[in-house]
Protein backbone atom coordinates (compact mmCIF):
# COMPACT_ATOMS: atom_id res chain seq x y z
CA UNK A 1 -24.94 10.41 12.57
CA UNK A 2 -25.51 10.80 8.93
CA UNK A 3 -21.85 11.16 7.67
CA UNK A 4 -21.28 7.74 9.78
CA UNK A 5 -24.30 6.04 8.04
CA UNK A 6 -22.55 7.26 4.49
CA UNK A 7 -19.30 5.88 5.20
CA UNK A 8 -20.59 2.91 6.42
CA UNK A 9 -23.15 2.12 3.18
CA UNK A 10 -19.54 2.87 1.59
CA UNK A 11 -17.66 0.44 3.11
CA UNK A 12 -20.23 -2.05 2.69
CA UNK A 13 -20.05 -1.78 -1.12
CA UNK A 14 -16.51 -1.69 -1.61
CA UNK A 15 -16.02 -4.72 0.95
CA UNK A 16 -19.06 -6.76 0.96
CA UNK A 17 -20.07 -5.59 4.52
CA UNK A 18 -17.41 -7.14 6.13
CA UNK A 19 -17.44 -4.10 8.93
CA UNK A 20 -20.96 -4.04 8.70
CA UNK A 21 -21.33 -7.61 9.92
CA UNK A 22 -19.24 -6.76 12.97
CA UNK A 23 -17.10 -10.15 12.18
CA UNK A 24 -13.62 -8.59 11.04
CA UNK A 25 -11.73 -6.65 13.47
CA UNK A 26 -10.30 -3.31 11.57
CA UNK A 27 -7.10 -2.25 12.67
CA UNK A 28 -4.90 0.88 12.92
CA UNK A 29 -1.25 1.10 13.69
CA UNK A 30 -2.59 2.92 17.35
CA UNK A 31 -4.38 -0.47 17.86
CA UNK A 32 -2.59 -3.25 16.09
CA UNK A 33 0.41 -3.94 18.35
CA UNK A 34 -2.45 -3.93 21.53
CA UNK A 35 -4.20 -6.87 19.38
CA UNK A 36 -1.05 -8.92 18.35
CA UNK A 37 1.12 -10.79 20.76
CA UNK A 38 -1.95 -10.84 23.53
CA UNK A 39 -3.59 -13.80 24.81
CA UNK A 40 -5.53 -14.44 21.44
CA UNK A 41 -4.30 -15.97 17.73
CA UNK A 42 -4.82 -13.79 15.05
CA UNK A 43 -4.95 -13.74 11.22
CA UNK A 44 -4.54 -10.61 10.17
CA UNK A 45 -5.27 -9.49 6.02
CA UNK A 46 -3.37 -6.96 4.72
CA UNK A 47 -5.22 -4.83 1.72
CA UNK A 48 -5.37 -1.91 0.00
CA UNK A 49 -8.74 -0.52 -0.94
CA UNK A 50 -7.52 -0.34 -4.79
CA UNK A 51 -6.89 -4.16 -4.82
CA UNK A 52 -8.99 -6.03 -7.14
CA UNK A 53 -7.78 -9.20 -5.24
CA UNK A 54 -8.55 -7.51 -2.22
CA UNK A 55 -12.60 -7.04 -2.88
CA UNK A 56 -12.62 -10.72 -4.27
CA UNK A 57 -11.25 -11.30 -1.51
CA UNK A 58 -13.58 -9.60 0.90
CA UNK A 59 -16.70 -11.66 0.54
CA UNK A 60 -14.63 -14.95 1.53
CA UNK A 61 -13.15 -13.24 4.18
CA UNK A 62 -16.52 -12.10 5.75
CA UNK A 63 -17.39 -15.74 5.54
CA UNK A 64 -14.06 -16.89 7.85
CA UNK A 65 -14.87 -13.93 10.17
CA UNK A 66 -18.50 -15.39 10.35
CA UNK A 67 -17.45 -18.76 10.67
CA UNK A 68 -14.81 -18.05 13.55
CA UNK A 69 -17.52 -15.44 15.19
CA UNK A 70 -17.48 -16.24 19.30
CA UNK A 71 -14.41 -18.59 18.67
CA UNK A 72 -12.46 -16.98 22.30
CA UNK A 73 -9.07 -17.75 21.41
CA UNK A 74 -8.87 -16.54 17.93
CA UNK A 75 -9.57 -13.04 16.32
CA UNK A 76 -9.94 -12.00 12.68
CA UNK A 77 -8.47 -8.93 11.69
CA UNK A 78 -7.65 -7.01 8.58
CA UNK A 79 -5.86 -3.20 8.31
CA UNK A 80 -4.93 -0.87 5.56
CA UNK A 81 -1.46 -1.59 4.40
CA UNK A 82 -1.51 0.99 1.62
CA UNK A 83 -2.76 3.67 4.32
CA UNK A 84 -0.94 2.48 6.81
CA UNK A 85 2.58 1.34 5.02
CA UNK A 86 5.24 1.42 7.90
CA UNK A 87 2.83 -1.07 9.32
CA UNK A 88 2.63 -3.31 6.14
CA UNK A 89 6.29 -2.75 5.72
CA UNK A 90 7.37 -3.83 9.34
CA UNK A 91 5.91 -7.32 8.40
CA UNK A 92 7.27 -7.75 5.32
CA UNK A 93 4.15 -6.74 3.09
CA UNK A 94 5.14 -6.64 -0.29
CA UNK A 95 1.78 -7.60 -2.24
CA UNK A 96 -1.95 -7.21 -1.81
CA UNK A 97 -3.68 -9.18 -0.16
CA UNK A 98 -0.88 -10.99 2.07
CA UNK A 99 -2.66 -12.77 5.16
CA UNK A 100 -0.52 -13.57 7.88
CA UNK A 101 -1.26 -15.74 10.67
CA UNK A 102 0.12 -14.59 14.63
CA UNK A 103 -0.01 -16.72 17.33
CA UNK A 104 -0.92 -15.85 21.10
CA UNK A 105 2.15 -13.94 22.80
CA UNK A 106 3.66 -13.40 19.75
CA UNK A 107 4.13 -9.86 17.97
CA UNK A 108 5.49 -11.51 15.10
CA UNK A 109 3.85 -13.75 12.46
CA UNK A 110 4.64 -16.82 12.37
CA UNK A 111 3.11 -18.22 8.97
CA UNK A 112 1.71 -16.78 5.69
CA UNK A 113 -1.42 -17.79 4.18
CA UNK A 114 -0.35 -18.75 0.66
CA UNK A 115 -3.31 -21.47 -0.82
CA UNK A 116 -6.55 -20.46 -2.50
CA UNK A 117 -8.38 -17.37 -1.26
CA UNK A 118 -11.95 -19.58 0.03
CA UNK A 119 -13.16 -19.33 3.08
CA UNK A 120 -13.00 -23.16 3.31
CA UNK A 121 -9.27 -23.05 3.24
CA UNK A 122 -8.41 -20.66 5.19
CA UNK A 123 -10.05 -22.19 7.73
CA UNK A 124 -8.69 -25.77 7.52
CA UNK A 125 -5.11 -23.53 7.79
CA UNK A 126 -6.33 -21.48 10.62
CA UNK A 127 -7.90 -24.57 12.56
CA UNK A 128 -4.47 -26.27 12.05
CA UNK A 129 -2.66 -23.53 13.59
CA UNK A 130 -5.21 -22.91 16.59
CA UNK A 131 -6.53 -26.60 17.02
CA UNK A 132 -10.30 -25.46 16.43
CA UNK A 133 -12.75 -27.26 14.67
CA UNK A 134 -14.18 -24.46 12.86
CA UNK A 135 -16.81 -24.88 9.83
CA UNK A 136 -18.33 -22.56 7.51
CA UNK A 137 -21.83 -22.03 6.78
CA UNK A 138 -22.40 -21.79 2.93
CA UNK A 139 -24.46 -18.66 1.94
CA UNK A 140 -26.58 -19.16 -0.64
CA UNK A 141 -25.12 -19.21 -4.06
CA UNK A 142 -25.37 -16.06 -6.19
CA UNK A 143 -24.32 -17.80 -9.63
CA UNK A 144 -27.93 -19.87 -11.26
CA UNK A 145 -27.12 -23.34 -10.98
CA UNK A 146 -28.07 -25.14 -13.40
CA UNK A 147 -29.20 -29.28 -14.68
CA UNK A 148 -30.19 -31.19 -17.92
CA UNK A 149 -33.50 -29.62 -17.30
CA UNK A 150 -33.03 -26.25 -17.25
CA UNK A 151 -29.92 -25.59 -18.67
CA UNK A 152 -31.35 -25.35 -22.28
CA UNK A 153 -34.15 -22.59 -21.54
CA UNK A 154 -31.63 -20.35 -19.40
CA UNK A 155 -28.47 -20.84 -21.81
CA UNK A 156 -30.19 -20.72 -25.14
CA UNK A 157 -31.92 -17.43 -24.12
CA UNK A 158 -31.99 -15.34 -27.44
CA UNK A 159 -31.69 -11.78 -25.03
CA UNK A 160 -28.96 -13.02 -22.77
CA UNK A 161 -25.16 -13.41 -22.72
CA UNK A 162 -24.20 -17.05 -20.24
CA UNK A 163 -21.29 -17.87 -18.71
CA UNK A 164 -21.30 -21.41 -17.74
CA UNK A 165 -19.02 -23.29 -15.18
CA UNK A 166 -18.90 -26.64 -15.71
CA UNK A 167 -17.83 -28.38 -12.74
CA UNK A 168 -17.49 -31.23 -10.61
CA UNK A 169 -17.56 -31.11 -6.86
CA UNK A 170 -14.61 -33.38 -6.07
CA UNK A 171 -12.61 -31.50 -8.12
CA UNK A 172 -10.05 -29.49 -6.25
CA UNK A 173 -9.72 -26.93 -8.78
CA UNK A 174 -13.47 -26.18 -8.97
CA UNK A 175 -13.37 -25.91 -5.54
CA UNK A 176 -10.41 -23.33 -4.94
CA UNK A 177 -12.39 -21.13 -7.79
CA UNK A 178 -15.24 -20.98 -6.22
CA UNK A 179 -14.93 -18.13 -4.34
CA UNK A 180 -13.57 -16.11 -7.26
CA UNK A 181 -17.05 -17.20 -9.38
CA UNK A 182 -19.14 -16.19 -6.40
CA UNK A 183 -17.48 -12.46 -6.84
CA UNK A 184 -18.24 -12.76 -10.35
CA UNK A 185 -21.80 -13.88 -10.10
CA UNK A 186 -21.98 -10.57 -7.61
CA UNK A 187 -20.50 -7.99 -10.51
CA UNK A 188 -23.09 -8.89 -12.76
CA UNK A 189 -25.89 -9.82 -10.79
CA UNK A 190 -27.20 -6.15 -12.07
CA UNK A 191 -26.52 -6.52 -15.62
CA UNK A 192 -29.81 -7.50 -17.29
CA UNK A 193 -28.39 -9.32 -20.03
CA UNK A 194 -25.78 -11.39 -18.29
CA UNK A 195 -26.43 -14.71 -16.52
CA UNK A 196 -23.10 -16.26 -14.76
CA UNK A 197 -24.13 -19.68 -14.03
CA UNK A 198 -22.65 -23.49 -13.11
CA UNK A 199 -23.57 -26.46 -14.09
CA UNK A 200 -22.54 -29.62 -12.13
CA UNK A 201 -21.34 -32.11 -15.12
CA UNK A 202 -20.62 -34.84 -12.91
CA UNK A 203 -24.14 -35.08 -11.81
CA UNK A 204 -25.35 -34.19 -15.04
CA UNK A 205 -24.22 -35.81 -18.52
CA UNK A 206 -26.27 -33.98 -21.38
CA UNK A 207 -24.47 -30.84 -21.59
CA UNK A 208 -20.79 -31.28 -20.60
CA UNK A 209 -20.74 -34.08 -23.38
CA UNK A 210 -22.41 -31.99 -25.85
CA UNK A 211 -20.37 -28.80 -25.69
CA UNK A 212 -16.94 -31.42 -25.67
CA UNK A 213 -16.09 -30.59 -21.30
CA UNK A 214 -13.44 -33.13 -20.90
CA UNK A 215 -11.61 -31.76 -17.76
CA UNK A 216 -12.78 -29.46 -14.68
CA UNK A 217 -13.12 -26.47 -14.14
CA UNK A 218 -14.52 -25.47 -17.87
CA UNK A 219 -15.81 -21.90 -18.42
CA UNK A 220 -17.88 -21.24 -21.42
CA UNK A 221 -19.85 -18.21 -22.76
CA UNK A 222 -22.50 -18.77 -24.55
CA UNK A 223 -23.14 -15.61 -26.54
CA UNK A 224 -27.10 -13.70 -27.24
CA UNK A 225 -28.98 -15.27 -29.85
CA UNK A 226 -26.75 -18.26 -29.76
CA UNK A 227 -24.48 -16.88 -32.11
CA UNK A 228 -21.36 -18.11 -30.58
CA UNK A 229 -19.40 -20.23 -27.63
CA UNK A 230 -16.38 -18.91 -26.76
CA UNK A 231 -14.20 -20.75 -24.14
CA UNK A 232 -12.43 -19.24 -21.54
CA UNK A 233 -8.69 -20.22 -20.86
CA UNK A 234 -7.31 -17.29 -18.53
CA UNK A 235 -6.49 -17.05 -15.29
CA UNK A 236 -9.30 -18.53 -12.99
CA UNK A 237 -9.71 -15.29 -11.13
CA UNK A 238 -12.81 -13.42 -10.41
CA UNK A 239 -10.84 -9.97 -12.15
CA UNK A 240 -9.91 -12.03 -15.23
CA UNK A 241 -13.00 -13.85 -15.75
CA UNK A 242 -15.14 -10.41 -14.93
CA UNK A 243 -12.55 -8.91 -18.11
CA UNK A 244 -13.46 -11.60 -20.46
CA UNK A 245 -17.00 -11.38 -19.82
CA UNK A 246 -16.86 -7.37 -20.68
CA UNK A 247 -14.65 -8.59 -23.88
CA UNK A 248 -17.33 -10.44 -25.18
CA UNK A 249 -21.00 -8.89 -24.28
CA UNK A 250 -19.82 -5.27 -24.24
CA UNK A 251 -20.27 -4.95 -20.87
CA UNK A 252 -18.07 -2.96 -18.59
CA UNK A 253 -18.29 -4.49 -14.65
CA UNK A 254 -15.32 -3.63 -12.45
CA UNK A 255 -14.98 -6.76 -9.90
CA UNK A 256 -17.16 -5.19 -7.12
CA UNK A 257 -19.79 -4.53 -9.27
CA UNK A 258 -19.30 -0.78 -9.96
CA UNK A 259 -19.23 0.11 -13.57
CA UNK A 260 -15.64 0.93 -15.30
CA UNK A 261 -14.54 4.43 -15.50
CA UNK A 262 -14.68 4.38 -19.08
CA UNK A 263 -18.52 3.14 -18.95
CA UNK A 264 -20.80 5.93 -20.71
CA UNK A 265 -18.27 7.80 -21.87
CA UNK A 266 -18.48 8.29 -25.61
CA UNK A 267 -15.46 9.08 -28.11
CA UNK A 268 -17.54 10.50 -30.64
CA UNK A 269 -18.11 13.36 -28.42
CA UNK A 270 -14.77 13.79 -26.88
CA UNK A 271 -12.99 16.78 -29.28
CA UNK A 272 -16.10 18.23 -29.10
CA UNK A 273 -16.16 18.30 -25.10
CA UNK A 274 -12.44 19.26 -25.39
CA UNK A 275 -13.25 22.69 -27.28
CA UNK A 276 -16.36 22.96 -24.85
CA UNK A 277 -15.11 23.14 -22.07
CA UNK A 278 -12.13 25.44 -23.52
CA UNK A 279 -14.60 27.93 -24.55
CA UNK A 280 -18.36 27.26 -23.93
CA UNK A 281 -20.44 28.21 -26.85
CA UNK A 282 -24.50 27.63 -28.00
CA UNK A 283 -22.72 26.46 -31.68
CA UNK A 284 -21.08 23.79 -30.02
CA UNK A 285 -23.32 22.43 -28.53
CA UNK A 286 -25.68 22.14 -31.67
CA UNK A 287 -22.95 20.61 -32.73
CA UNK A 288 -22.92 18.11 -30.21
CA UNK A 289 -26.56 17.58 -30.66
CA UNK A 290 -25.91 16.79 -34.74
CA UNK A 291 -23.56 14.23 -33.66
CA UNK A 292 -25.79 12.93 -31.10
CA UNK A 293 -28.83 11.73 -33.38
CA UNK A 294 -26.16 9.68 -35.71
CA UNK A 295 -25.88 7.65 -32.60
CA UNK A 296 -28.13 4.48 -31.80
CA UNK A 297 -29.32 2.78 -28.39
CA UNK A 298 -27.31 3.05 -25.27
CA UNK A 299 -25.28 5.15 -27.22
CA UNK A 300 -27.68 7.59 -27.84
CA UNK A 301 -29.29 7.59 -24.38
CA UNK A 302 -25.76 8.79 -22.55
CA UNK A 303 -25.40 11.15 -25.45
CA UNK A 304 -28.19 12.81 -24.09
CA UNK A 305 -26.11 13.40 -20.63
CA UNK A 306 -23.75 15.14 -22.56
CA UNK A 307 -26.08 17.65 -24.38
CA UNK A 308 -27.53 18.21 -20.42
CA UNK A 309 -24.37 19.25 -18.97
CA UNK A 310 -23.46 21.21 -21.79
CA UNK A 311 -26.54 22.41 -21.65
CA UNK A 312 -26.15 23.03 -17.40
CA UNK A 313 -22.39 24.91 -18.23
CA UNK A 314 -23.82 27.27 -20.74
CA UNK A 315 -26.39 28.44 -17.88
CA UNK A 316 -24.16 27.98 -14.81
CA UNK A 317 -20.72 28.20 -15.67
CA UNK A 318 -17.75 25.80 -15.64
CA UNK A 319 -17.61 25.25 -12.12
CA UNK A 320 -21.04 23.04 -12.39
CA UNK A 321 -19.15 20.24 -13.41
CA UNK A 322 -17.40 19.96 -10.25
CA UNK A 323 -20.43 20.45 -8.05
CA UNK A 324 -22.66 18.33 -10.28
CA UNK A 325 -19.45 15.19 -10.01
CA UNK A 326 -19.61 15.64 -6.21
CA UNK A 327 -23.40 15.67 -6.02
CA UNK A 328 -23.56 12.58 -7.77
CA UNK A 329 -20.57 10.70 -5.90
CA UNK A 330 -22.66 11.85 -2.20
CA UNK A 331 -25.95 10.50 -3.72
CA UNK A 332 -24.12 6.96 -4.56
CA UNK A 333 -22.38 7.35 -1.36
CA UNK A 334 -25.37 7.06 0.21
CA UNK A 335 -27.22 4.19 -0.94
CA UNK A 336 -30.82 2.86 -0.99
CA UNK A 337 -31.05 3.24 -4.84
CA UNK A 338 -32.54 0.70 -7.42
CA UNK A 339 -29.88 -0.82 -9.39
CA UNK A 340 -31.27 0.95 -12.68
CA UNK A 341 -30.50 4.52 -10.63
CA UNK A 342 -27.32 3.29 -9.39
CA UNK A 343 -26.13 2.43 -13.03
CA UNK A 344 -27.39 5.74 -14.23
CA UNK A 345 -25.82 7.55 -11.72
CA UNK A 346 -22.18 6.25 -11.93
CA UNK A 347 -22.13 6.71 -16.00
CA UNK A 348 -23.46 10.40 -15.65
CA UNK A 349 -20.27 10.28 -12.87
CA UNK A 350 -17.92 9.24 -15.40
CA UNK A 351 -19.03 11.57 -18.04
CA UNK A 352 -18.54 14.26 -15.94
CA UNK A 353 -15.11 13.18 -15.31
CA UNK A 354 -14.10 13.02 -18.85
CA UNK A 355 -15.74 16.66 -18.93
CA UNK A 356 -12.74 17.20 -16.09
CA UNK A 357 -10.31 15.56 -18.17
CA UNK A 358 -10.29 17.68 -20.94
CA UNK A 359 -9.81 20.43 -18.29
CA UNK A 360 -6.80 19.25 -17.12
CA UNK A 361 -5.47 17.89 -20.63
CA UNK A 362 -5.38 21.83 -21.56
CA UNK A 363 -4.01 23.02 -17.91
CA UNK A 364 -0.82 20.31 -18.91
């Protein structure tokens, strides 16, 4: 019971609950040819649980499974194509995430989803191909919507970093990015000094006309202490906007939220760690703890990690690392942690791992 309650708190974080809400079908290949060509249409994603695309997907997805939830004659469906490849490769998966669309009595699909990834769409194309009249039910928005009222107090916060999407809601484009800034608004929900807001500048006139918005969508980041406004003019996609925002504040947010694997990890200490873990000695680690107090802030705090698991392998042994990596990685497994703990738990993670790094640097 408690190894399926892990797995499931994992799934939920890596795919937005999309199995937890009961409203995507997961498939194997010992149950996928059972569910296509039956009596029932189904769209069926193909992922890969590395995908970037994939996890901005998921949260749309969930949203299409919700909407078509108790619809008879359709079923949504997803498998992994990267676990499972002859199955990928048998319909012609070449990319992740491909959705393909299979009709009742058919084992073949008959039509590729190939617009924007928003639940909205994919609905109008799966209501054309089924002849429902579907709808989705808009969650509540994670990204701070702003107006001419508030939009000076949040933006012009001297302690935090905003990204602001101007938009419009006719505007196609806004509209087909929307579920990409969702996923974005979701990394960095936990990140104390980083607001991802929107601002609709066809309702409201002050701001769009002072920071020169002439077309939709328009992403700007309005740097702490309003030293700065940097446009963005990427890709609208939740993994390049997430990469500019990490650019530009010094954070480091993965897509889903997690932390990087570089986050924490310090290069100041990283020769040091290196002769470590080749050949643990007390000098070293004063060492280590000289270098240490030249550091400042956040900086300083994870240096302290370091000293700790030297600290841990002078008393223990080498082979702490390893148990003290998979300690960690069952606690975050396992969920029901503040976001602060969470945080602190993945970077003492990834310090750990660049402790295992230098391990296997030498081994090569």
């Amino acid at each position: 019971m408690a190894a399926s309650r892990i797995l499931l708190l994992l799934l939920a974080t890596i795919f937005a609950r999309i199995e937890a809400a009961g409203v995507v079908k997961e498939l194997t290949p010992d149950d996928f040819d059972k569910v296509v060509g039956g009596n029932k249409n189904v769209l069926i994603e193909f992922y890969a649980s590395w995908c970037g695309h994939c996890k901005a997907l998921a949260p749309e997805y969930e949203k299409l499974g919700r909407a078509y939830k108790g619809v008879k004659n359709t079923i949504i469906a997803r498998i992994d194509a990267d676990r499972y490849r002859s199955v990928g490769s048998k319909h012609d998966v070449v990319g992740f995430p491909t959705i393909k669309f299979f009709p009742k009595q058919s084992k073949k699909a008959t039509d590729t989803y190939n617009d924007e990834r928003t639940a909205e769409l994919m609905v109008e194309f799966l209501n054309t191909k089924t002849g429902n009249l579907v709808t989705v039910v808009q969650d509540p928005d994670t990204a701070t919507a702003l107006d001419d009222n508030s939009f000076a107090a949040i933006v012009h916060d001297p302690a935090k970093h905003v990204l602001v999407h101007f938009y419009a809601p006719w505007c196609g484009h806004c509209k087909r990015m929307a579920g990409d800034y969702e996923a974005v608004a979701r990394a960095f929900r936990d990140e104390p000094h980083v607001v991802v807001a929107k601002y609709d500048a066809d309702q409201n006139k002050v701001y769009g006309e002072q920071y020169g918005v002439t077309g939709y969508p328009a992403l700007k980041l309005f740097l702490q202490n309003n030293t700065a406004v940097i446009t963005f003019d990427g890709a609208r996609d939740g993994e390049s906007i997430v990469g500019f925002i990490n650019e530009h504040t010094g954070c480091q947010r993965a897509l889903d939220g997690t932390l990087l694997p570089e986050a924490g990890v310090l290069a100041t200490l990283e020769w040091l760690v290196a002769d470590f873990m080749a050949n643990p000695s007390k000098e070293l680690l004063d060492k280590a703890i000289v270098t240490s107090q030249q550091l400042e802030g956040e900086h300083s705090s994870n240096a302290r990690y370091y000293l700790t698991f030297m600290d841990k392998i002078l008393k223990e042994g080498k082979p702490y690392v390893k148990s003290e990596r998979k300690r960690l990685q069952k606690v975050l497994e396992g969920g029901s942690m503040s976001s602060k703990l969470v945080r602190e738990m993945q970077i003492k993670r990834n310090i750990l791992d660049a402790f295992l790094r230098t391990v296997k640097a030498k081994a090569g």
